[in-house]
Protein backbone atom coordinates (compact mmCIF):
# COMPACT_ATOMS: atom_id res chain seq x y z
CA UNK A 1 104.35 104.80 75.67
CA UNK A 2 103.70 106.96 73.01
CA UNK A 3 104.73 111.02 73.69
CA UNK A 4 103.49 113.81 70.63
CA UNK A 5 105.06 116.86 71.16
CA UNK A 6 102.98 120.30 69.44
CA UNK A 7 105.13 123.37 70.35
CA UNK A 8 105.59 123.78 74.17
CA UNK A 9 102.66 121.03 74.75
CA UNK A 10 103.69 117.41 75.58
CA UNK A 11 100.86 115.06 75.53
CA UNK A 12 101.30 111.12 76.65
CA UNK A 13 99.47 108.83 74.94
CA UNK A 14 99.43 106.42 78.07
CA UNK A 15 98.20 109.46 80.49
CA UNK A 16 95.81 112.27 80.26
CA UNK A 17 97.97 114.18 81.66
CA UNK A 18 99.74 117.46 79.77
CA UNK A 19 102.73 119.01 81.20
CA UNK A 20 104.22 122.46 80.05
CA UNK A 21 107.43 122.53 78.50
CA UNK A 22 110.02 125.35 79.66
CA UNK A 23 111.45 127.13 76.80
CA UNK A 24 115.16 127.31 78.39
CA UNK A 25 116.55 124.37 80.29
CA UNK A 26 118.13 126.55 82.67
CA UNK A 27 115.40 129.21 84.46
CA UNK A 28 116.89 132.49 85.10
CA UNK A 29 117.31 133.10 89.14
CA UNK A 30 114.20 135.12 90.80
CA UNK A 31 115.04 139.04 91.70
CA UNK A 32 116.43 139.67 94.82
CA UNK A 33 114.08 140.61 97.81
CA UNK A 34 113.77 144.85 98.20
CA UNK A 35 116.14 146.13 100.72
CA UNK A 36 115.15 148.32 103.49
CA UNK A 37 114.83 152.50 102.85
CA UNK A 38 115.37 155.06 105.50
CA UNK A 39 112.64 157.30 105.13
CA UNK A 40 112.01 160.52 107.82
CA UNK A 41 113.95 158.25 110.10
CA UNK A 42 112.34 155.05 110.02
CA UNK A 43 112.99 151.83 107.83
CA UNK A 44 110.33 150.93 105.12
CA UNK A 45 111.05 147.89 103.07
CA UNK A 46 108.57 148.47 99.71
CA UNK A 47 106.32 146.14 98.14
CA UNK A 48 107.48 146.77 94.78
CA UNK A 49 111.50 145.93 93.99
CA UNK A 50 113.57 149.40 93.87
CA UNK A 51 115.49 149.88 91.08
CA UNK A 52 119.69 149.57 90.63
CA UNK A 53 119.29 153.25 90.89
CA UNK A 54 117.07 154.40 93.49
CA UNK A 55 117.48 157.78 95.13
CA UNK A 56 118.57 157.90 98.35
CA UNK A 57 117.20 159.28 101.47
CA UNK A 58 119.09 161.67 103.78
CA UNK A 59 118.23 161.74 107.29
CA UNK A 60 116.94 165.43 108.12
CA UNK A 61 118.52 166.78 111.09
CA UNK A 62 117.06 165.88 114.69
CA UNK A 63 115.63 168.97 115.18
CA UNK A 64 113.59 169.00 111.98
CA UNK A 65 111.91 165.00 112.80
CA UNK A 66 109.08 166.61 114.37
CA UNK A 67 107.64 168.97 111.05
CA UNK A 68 109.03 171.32 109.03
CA UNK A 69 107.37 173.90 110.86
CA UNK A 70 109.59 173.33 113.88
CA UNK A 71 112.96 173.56 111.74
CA UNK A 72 113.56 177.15 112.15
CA UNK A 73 117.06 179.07 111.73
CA UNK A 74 120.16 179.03 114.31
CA UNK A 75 120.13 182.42 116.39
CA UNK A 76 123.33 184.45 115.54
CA UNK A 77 124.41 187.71 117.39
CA UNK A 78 125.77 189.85 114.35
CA UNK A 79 128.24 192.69 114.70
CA UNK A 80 127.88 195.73 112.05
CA UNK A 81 131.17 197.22 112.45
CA UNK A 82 133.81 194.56 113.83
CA UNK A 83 136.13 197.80 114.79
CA UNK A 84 134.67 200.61 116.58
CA UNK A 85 136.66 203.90 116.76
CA UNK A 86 136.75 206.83 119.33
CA UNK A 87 138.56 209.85 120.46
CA UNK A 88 138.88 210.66 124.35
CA UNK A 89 135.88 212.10 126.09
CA UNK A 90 133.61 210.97 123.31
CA UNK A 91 130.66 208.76 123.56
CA UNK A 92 130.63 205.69 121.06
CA UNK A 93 128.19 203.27 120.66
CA UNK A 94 128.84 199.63 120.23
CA UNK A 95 126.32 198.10 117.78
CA UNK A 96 124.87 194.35 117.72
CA UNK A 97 121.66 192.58 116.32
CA UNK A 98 120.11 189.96 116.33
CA UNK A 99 119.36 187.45 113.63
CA UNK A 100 116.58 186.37 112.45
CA UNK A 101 115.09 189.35 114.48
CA UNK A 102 113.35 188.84 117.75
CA UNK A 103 111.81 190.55 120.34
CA UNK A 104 115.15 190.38 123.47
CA UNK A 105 113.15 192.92 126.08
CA UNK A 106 113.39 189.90 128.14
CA UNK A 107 116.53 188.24 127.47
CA UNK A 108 119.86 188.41 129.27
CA UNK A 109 121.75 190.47 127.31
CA UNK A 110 125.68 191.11 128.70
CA UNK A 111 128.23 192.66 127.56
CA UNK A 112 131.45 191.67 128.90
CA UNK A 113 135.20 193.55 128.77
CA UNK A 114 137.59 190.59 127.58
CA UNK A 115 140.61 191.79 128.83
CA UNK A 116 139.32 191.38 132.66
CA UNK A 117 136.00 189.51 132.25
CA UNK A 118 134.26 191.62 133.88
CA UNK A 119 130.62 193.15 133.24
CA UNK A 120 130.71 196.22 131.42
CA UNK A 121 126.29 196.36 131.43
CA UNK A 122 123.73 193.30 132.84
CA UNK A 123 120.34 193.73 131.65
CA UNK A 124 117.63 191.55 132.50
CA UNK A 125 113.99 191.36 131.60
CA UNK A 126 113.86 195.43 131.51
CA UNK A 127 116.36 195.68 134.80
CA UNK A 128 120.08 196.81 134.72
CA UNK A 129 121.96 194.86 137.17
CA UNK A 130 125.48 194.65 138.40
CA UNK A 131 128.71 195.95 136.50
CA UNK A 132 131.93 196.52 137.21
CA UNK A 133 133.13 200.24 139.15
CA UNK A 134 134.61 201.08 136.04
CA UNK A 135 132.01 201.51 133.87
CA UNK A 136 129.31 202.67 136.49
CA UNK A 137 127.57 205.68 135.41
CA UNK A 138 128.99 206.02 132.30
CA UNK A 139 127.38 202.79 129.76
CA UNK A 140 123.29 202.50 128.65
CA UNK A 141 121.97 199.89 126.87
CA UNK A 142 119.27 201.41 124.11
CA UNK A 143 116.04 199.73 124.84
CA UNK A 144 114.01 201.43 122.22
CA UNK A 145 115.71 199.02 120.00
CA UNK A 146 115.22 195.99 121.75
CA UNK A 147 111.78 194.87 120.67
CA UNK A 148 113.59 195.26 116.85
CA UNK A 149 116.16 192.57 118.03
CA UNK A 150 118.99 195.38 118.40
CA UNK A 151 121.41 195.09 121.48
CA UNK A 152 123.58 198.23 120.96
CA UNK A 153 125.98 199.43 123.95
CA UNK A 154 126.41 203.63 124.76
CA UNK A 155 129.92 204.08 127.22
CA UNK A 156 129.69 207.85 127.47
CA UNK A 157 133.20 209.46 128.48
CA UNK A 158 135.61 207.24 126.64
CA UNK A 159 138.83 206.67 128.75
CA UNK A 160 142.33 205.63 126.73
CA UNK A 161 142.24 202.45 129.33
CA UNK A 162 138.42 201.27 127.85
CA UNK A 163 140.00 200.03 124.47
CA UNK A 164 139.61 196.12 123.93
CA UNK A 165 137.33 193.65 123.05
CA UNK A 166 134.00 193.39 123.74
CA UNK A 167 131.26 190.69 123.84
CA UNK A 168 127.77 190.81 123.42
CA UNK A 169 126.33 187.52 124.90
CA UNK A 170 122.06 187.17 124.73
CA UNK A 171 120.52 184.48 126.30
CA UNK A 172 116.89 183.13 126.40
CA UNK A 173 116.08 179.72 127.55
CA UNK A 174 118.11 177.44 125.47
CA UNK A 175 118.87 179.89 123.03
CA UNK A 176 122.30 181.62 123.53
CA UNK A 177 124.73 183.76 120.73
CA UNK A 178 127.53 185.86 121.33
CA UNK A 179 129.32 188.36 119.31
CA UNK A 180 132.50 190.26 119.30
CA UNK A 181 133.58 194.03 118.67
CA UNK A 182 136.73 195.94 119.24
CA UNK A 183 136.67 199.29 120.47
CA UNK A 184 140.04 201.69 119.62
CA UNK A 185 140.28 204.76 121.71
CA UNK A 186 142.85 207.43 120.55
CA UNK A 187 144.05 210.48 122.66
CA UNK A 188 145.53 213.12 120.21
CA UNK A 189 146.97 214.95 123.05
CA UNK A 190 149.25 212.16 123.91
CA UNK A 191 152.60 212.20 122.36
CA UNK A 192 154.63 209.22 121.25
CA UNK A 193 158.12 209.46 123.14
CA UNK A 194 160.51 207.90 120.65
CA UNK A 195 163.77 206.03 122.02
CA UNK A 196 166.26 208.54 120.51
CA UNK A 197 164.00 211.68 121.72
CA UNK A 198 164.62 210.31 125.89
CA UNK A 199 168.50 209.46 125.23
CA UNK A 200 169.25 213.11 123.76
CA UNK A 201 166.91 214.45 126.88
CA UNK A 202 169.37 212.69 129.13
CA UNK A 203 172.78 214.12 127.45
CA UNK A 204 170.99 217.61 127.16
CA UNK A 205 170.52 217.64 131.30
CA UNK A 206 174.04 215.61 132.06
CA UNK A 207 175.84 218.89 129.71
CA UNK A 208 173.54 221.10 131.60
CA UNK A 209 174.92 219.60 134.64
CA UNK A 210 178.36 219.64 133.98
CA UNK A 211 178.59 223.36 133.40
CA UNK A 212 176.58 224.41 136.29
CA UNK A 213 179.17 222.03 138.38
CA UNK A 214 182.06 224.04 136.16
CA UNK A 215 181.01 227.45 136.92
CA UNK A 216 180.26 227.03 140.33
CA UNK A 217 183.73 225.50 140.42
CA UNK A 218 185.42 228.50 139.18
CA UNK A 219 183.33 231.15 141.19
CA UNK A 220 184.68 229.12 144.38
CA UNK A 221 188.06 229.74 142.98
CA UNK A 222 188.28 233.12 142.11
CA UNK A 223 186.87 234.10 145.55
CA UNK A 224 189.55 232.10 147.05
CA UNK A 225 192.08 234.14 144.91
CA UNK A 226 190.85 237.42 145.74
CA UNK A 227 190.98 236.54 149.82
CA UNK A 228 194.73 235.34 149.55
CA UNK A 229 195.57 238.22 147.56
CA UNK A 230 194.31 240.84 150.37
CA UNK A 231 195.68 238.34 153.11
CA UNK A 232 199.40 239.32 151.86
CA UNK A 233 198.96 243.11 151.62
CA UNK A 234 201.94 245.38 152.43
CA UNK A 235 201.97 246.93 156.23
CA UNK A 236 201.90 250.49 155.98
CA UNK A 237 205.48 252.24 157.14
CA UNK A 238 205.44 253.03 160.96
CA UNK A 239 205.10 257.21 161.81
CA UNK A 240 207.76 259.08 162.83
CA UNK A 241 207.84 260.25 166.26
């Protein structure tokens, strides 16, 4: 058998047939099948091979699978002034908004006194409800703010006893935020009664004591003197007959 060889073509001389000759003895290894991507939550395996350095997908959160017009911001209750301050017999206002703004005329909007938990105001889909004794009369929530996503407290009459904390909870369906604000009620009328200022009132009153308890002592005594001293008076001389 007789074999010519032109280039990369073999022909036998004993067959018709031609069979192509591989340039490298040792064929390089075929590319690996595409791996799986994650895209919007579901796995896609491409047609084409993804490169060594393909970006990667992150999985948006769960409440975003359904559109991006359903991802919308997390309700906050935010607090203006952390620290509210008052005098005794004033009216303050406790201020708190909403954000992003909404409409809360018919949310549950409380505020509640930390210090005993109670209900300071319950509104309700345009009705006040229950609060505590305390506060009866004397808090308003401002409703002409409440289509503008404002939840701001009036306590009229500030009392020494109504400083604290304060939360503003708003609920609506499965939306709920709270926020928190302190409230600092001064008296100027009260005075500050120092440790030293009660222990010199106390030696002030026993001194005060003591001499009353001395002079009455010595009153008693020179009465006594005077009555023995006319007790032992001469007898006058008996008269001549």
């Amino acid at each position: 058998m007789k074999c010519t060889i032109w280039g990369r073509i073999s022909v036998s001389t004993s067959t018709t047939r031609c069979q192509w000759a591989p340039t490298h003895t040792n064929p390089s290894p075929p590319p690996p099948a595409p791996s799986p991507v994650l895209l919007h939550g579901m796995e896609h395996t491409p047609t084409h091979p993804v490169p060594l350095h393909a970006p990667t997908f992150i999985q948006p959160p769960s409440h975003c699978l359904s559109g991006p017009n359903h991802c919308t911001a997390q309700l906050r209750v935010v607090a203006p002034s952390r620290v509210v301050t008052a005098i005794v017999g004033q009216d303050v206002v406790l201020r708190c908004h909403l954000s992003p703004c909404k409409d809360a005329w018919s949310w549950d909007i409380r505020w509640i006194q930390h210090r005993s938990s109670g209900l300071v105001h319950h509104y309700q889909n345009g009705v006040d409800l229950e609060q505590m004794a305390e506060y009866k009369g004397r808090t308003e929530l401002l409703r002409n703010g409440l289509s503008d996503g404002n939840l701001d407290l009036r306590i009229t009459a500030v009392k020494s006893s109504d400083s604290g904390l304060y939360s503003c909870a708003v609920q609506d369906g499965d939306n709920y935020a709270e926020a928190v604000v302190d409230l600092e009620v001064s008296d100027p009328f009260s005075q500050i009664v120092h440790p030293w200022k009660v222990a010199l009132a106390v030696v002030i009153t026993l001194l005060v004591g003591s001499f009353a308890v001395i002079v009455f002592l010595y009153r008693k005594q020179a009465a006594q003197s005077r009555e023995l001293s006319e007790s032992f008076q001469p007898l006058p001389p008996p008269k001549s007959l």
